[in-house]
C-alpha atoms as a PDB file:
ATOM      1  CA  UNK A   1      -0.046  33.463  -8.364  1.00  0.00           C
ATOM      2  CA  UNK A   2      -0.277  30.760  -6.216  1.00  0.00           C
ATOM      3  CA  UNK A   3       2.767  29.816  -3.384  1.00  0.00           C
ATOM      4  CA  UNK A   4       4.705  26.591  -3.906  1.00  0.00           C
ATOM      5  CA  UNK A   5       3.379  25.328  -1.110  1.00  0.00           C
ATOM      6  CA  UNK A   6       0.002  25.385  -2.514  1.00  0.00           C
ATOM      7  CA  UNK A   7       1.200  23.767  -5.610  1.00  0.00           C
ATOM      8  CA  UNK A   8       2.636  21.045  -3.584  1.00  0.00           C
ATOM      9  CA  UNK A   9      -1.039  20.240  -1.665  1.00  0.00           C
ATOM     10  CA  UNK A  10      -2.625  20.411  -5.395  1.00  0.00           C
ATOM     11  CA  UNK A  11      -0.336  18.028  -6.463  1.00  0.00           C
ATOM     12  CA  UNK A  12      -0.584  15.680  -3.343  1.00  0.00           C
ATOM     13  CA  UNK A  13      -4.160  15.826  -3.672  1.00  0.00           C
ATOM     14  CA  UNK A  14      -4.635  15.125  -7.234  1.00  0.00           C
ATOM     15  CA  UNK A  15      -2.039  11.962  -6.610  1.00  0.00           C
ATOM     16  CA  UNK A  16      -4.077  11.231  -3.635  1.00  0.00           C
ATOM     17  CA  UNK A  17      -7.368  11.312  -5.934  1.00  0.00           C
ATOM     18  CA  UNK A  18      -5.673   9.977  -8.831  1.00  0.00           C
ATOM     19  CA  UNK A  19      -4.683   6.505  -7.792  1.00  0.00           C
ATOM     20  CA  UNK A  20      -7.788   6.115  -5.014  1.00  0.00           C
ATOM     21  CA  UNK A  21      -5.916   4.166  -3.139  1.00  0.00           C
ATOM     22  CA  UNK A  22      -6.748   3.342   0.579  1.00  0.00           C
ATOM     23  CA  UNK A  23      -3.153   4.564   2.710  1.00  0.00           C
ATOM     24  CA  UNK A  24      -0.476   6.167   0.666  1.00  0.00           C
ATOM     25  CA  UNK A  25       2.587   6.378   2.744  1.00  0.00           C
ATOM     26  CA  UNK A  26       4.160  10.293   2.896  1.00  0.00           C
ATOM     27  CA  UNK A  27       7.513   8.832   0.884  1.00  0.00           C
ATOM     28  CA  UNK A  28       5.872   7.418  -1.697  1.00  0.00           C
ATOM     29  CA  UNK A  29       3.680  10.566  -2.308  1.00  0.00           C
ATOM     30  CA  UNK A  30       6.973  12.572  -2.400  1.00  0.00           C
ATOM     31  CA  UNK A  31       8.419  10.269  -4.735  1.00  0.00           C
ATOM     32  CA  UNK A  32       5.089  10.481  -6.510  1.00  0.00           C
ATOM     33  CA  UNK A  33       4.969  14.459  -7.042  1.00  0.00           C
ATOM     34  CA  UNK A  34       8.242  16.089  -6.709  1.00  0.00           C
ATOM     35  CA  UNK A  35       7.718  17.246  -3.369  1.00  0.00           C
ATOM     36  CA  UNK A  36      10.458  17.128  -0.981  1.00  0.00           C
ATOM     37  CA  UNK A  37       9.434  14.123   1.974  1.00  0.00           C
ATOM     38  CA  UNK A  38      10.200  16.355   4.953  1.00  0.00           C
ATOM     39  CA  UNK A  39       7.624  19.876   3.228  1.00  0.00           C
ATOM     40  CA  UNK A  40       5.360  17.022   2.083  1.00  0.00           C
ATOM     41  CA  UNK A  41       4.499  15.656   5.661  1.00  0.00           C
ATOM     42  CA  UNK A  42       3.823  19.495   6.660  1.00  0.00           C
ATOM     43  CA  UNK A  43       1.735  20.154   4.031  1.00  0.00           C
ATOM     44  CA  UNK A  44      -0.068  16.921   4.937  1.00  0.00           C
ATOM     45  CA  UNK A  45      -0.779  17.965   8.664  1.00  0.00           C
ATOM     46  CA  UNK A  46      -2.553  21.214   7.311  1.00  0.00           C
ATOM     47  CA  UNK A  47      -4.674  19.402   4.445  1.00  0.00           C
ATOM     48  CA  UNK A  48      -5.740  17.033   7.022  1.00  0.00           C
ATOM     49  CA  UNK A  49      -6.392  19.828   9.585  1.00  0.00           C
ATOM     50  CA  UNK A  50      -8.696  20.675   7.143  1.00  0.00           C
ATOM     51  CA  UNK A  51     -10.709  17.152   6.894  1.00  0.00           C
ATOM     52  CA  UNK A  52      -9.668  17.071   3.275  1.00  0.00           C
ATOM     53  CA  UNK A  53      -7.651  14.325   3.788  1.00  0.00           C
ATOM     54  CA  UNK A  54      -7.136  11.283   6.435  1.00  0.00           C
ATOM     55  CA  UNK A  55      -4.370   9.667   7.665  1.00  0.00           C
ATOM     56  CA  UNK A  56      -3.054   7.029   9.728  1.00  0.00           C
ATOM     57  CA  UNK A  57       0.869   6.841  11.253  1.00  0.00           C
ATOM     58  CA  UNK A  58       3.153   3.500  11.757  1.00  0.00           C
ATOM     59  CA  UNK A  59       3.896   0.599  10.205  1.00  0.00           C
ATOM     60  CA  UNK A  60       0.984   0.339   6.689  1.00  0.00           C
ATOM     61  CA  UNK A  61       0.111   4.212   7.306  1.00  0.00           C
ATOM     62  CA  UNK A  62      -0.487   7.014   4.980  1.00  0.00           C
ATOM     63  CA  UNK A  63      -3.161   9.153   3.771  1.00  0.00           C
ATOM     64  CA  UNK A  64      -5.819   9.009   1.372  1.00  0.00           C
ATOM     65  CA  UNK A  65      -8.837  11.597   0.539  1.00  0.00           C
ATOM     66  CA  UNK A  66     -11.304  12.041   3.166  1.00  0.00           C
ATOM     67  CA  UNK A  67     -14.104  12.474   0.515  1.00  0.00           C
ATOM     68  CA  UNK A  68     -14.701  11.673  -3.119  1.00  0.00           C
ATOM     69  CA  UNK A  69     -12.940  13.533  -5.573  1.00  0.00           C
ATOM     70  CA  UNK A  70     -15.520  15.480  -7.234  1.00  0.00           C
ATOM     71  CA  UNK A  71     -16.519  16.608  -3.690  1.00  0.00           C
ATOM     72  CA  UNK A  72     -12.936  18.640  -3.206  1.00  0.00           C
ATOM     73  CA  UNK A  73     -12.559  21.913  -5.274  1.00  0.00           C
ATOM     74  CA  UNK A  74      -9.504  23.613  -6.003  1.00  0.00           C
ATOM     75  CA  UNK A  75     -10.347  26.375  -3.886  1.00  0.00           C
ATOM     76  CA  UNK A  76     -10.962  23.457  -0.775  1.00  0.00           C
ATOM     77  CA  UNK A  77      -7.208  22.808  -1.105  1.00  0.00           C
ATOM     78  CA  UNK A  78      -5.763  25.906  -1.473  1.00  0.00           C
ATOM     79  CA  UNK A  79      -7.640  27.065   1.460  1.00  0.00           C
ATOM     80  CA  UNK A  80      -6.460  24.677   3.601  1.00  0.00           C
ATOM     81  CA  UNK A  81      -3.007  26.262   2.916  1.00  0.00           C
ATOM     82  CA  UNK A  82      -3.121  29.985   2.367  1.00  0.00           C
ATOM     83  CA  UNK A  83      -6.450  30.992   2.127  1.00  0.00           C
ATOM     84  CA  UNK A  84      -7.706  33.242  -1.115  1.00  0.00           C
ATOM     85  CA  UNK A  85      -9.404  36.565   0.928  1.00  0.00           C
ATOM     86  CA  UNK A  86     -11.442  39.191  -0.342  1.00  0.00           C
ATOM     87  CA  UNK A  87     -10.492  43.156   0.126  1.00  0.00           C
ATOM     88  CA  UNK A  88     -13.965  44.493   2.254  1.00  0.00           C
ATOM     89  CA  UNK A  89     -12.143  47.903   3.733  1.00  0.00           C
ATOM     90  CA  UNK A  90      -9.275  49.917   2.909  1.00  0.00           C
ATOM     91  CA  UNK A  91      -5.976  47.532   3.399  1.00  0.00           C
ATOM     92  CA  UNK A  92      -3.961  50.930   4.655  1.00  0.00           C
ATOM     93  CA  UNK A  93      -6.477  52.075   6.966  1.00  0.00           C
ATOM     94  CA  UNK A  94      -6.806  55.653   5.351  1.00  0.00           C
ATOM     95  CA  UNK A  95      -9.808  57.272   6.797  1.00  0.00           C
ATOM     96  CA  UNK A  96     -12.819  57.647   4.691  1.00  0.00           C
ATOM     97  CA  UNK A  97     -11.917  54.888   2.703  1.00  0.00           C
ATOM     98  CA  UNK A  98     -13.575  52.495   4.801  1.00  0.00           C
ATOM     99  CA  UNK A  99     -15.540  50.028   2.642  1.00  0.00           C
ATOM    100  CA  UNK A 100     -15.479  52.490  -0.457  1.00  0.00           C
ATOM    101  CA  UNK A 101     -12.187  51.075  -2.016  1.00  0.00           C
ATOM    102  CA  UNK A 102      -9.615  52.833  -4.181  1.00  0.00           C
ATOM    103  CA  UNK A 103      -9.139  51.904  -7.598  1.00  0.00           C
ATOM    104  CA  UNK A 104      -5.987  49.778  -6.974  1.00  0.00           C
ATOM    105  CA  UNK A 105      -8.084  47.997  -4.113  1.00  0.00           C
ATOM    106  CA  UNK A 106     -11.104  47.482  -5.993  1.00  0.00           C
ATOM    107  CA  UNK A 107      -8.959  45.393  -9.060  1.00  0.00           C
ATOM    108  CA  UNK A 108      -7.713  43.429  -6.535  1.00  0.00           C
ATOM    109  CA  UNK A 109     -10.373  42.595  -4.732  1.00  0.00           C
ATOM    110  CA  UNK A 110     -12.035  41.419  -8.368  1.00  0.00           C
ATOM    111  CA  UNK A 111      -9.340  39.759  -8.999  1.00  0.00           C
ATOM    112  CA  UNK A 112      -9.670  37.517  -5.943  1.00  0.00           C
ATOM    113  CA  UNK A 113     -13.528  37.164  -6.328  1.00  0.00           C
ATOM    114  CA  UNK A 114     -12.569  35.868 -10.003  1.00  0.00           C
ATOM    115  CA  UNK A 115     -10.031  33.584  -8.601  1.00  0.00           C
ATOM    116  CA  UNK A 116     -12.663  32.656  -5.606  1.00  0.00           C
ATOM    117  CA  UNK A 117     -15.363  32.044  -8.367  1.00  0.00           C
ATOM    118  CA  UNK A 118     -12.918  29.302 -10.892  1.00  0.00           C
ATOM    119  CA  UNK A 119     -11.149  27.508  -8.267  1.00  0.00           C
ATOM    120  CA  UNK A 120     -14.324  27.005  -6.514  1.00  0.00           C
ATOM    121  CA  UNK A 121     -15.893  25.647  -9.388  1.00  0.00           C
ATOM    122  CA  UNK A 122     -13.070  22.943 -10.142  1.00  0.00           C
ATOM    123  CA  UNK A 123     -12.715  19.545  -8.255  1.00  0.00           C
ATOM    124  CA  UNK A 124      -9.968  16.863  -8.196  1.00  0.00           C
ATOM    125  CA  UNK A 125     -12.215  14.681 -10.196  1.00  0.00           C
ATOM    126  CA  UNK A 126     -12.230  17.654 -12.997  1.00  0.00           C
ATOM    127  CA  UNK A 127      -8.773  17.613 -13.131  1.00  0.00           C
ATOM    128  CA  UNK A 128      -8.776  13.915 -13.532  1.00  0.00           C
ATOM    129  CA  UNK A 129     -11.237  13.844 -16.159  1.00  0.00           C
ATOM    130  CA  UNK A 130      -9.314  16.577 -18.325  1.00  0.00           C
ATOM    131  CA  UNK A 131      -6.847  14.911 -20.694  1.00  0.00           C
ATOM    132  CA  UNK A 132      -7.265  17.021 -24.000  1.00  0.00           C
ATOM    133  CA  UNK A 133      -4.034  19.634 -23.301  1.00  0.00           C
ATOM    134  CA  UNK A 134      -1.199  17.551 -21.822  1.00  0.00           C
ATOM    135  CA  UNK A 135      -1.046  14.784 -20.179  1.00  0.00           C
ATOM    136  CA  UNK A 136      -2.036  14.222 -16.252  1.00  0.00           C
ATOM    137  CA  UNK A 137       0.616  15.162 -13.599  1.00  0.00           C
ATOM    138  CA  UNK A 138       0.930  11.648 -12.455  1.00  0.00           C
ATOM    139  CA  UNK A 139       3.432   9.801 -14.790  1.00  0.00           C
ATOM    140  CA  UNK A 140       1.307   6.769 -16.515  1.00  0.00           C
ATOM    141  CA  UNK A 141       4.126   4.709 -17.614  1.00  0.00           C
ATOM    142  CA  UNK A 142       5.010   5.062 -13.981  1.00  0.00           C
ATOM    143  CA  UNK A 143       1.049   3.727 -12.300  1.00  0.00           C
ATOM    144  CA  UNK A 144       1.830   1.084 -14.776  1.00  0.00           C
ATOM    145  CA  UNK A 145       4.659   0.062 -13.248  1.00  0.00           C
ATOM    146  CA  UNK A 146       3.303   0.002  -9.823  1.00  0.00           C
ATOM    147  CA  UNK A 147       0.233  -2.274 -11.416  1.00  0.00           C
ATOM    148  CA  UNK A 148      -2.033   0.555 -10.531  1.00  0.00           C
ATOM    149  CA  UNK A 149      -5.634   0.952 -12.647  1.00  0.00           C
ATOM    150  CA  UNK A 150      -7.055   3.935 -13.226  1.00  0.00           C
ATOM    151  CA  UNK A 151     -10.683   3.270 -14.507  1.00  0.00           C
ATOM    152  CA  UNK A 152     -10.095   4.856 -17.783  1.00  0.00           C
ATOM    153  CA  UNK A 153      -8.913   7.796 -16.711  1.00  0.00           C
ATOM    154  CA  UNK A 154      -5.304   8.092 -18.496  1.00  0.00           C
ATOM    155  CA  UNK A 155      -3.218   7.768 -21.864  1.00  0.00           C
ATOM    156  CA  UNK A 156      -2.454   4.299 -21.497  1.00  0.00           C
ATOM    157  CA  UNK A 157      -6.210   3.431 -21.698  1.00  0.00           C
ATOM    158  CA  UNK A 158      -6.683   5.472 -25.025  1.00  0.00           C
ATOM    159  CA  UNK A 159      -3.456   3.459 -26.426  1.00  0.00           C
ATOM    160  CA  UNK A 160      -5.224   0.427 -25.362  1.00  0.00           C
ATOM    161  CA  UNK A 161      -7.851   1.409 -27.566  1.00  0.00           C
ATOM    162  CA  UNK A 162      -6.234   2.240 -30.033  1.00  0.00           C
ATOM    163  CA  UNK A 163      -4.655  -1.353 -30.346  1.00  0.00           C
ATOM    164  CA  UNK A 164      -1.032   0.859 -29.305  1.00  0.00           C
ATOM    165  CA  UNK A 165       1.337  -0.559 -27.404  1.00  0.00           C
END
């Protein structure tokens, strides 16, 4: 559904929101999520050509989100990489078609609204915040490691609880 370069910004940008730090250097974001350094940095120009994220080169650079988390949707991301369009006139150009689609057309076209309409209405912060199904794509055992916090927001805080260890 989506390409695998739009998987790799989600997954940049949910690291990116996930550990709020201020500069996360481009290798230890593709460490971070899988993503190979030299598509990473790429991917990184476009999300920041589209102010979703902020950056600084050299020696203590990186990137971090230009806004908060629950200000970025989904839809903000993949945008910023392929962007999701809407069917308004016949894709083959068959006369008297014009805005009146075919059936084929029409589906997809809904399809893309639909896809528009929950995207759209998902942040970063959402994603965050949603721990019931599996746990979050950033590896916990891992933040701990690094001595990172996350303000509650992963499994190591519920073992905590708990009394887990």
């Amino acid at each position: 559904m989506l390409s695998q370069t739009c998987e790799y910004a989600l997954r940049a940008m949910v690291w990116l929101a996930y550990t709020d730090e201020d500069l996360m250097p481009t290798s230890s974001l593709a460490e971070r999520t899988g993503v190979p350094f030299n598509y990473l940095a790429k991917v990184l120009q476009s999300l920041a050509q589209a102010d979703l994220i902020v950056g600084r080169r050299g020696v203590g650079g990186g990137y971090r989100l230009a806004r908060p988390a629950e200000e970025i949707s989904m839809l903000d991301v993949i945008n910023a990489i392929s962007p999701v369009e809407r069917i308004t006139v016949c894709p083959l150009g068959l006369e008297g078609h014009g805005t009146n689609l075919c059936p084929l057309h029409r589906q997809l076209d809904l399809a893309a609204k639909a896809l528009i309409d929950t995207f759209q209405g998902i942040s970063l912060s959402d994603l965050l915040d949603e721990r019931e199904h599996s746990r979050p794509l950033c590896d916990a055992e891992l933040l701990k490691e690094l001595g990172l916090t996350l303000e509650g927001r992963t499994i190591l805080d519920k073992k905590k609880e708990s009394g887990a260890s």
